[in-house]
C-alpha atoms as a PDB file:
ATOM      1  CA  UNK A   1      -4.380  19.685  34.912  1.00  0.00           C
ATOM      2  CA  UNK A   2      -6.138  23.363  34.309  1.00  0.00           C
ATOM      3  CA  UNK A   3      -3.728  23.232  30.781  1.00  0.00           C
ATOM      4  CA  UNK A   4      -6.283  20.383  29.641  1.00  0.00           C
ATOM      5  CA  UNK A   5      -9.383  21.857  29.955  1.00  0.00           C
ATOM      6  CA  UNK A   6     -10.710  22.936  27.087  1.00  0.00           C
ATOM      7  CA  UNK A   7      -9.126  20.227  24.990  1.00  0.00           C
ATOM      8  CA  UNK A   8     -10.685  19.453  22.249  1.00  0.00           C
ATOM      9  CA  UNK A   9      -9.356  16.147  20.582  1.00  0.00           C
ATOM     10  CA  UNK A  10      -9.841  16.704  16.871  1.00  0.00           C
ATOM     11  CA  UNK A  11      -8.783  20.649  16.755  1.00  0.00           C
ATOM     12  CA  UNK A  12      -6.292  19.792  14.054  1.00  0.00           C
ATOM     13  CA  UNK A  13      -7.479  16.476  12.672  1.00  0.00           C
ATOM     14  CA  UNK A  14      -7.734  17.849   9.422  1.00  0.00           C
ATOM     15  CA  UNK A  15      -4.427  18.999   9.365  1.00  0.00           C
ATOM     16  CA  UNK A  16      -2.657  15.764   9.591  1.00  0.00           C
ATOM     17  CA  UNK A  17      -1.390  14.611   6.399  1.00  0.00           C
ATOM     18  CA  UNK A  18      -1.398  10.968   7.566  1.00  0.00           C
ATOM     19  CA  UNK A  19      -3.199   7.811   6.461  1.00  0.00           C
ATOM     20  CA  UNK A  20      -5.672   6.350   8.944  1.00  0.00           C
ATOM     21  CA  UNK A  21      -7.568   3.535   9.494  1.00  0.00           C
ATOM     22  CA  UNK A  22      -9.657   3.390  11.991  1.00  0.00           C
ATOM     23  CA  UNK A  23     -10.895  -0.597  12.979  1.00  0.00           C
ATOM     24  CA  UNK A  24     -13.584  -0.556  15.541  1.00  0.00           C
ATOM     25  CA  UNK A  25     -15.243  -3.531  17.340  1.00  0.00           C
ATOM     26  CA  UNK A  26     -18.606  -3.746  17.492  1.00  0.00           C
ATOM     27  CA  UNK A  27     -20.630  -3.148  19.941  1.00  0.00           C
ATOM     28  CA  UNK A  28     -18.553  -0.491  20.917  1.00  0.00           C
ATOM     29  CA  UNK A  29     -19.196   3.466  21.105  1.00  0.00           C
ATOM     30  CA  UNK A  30     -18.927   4.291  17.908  1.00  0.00           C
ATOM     31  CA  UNK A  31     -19.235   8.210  18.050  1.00  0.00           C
ATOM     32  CA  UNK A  32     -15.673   8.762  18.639  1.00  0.00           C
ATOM     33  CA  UNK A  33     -14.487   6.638  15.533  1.00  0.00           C
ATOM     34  CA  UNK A  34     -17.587   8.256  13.251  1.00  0.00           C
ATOM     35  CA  UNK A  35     -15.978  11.991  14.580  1.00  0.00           C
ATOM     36  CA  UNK A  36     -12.548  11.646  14.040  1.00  0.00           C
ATOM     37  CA  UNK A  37     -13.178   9.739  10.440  1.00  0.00           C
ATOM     38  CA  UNK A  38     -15.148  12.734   9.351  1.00  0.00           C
ATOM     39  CA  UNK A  39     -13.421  15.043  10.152  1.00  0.00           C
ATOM     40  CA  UNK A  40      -9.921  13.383   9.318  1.00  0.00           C
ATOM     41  CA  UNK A  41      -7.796  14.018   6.224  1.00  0.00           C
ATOM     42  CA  UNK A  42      -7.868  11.814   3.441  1.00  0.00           C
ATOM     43  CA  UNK A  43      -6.522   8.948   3.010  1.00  0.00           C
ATOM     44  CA  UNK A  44      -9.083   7.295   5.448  1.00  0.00           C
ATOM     45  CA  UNK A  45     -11.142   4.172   5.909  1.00  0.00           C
ATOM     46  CA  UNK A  46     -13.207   3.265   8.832  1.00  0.00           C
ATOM     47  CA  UNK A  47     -13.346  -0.500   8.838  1.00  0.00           C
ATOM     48  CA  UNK A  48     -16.492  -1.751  11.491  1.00  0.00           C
ATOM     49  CA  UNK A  49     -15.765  -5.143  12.253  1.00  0.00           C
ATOM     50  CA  UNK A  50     -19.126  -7.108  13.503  1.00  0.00           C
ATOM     51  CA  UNK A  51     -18.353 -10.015  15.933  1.00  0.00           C
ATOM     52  CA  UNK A  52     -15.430  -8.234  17.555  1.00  0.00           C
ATOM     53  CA  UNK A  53     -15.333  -7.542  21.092  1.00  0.00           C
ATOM     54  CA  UNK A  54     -13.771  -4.655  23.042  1.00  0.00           C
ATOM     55  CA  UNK A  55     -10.515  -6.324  22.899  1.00  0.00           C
ATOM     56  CA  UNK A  56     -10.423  -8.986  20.539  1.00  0.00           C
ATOM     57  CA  UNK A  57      -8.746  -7.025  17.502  1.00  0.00           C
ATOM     58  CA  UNK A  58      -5.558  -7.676  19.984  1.00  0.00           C
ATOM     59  CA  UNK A  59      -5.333 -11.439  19.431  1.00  0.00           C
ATOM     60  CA  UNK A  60      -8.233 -12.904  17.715  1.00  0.00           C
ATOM     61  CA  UNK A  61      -6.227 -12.768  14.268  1.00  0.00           C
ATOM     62  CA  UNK A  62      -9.384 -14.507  12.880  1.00  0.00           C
ATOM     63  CA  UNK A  63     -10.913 -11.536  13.658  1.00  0.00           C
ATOM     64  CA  UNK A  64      -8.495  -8.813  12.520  1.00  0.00           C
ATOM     65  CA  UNK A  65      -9.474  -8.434   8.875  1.00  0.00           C
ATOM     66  CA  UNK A  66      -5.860  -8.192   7.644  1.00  0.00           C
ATOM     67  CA  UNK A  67      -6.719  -8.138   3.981  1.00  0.00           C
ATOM     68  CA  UNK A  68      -8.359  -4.409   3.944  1.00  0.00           C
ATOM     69  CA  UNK A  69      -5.091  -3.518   6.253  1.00  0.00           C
ATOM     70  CA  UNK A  70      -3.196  -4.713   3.502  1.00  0.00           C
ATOM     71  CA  UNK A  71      -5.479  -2.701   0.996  1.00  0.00           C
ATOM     72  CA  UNK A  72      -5.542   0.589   2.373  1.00  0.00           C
ATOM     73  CA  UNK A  73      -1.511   0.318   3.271  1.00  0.00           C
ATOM     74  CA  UNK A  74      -0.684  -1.062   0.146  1.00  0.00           C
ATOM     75  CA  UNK A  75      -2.388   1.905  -1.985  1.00  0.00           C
ATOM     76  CA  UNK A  76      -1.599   4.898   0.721  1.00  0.00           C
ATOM     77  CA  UNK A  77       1.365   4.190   1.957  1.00  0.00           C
ATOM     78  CA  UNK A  78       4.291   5.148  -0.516  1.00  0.00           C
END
């Protein structure tokens, strides 16, 4: 376990050429998400969505707001 200490999650965020979207329920800690969206590579969106809980983005497809999934794929991924 010593290999992990130290570890610092984002060390080469900004290096990945990859296109992220981040969808975060709310309430929910959102200091992780705001981190990793700053200091991520673009293409990136960070999508807060209000009346979901910690796990609802599983199922709740009322909830999932599939047409700015559809938005950000549609125009980043090629």
């Amino acid at each position: 376990m010593s290999q992990f200490r130290g570890f610092f999650r984002f060390s080469h965020i900004k290096e990945k050429q990859r296109n992220i979207e981040f969808l975060c329920p709310v309430p929910h800690p959102l200091f992780f998400l705001y981190h990793a969206n700053k200091h991520a590579a673009e293409p990136k969106e960070l999508v807060i969505v209000p009346k979901a809980g910690h796990v609802d983005l599983y199922d709740k497809t009322d909830l999932i707001p599939f047409d700015r999934l559809e938005t950000f794929f549609k125009g980043n991924l090629k």
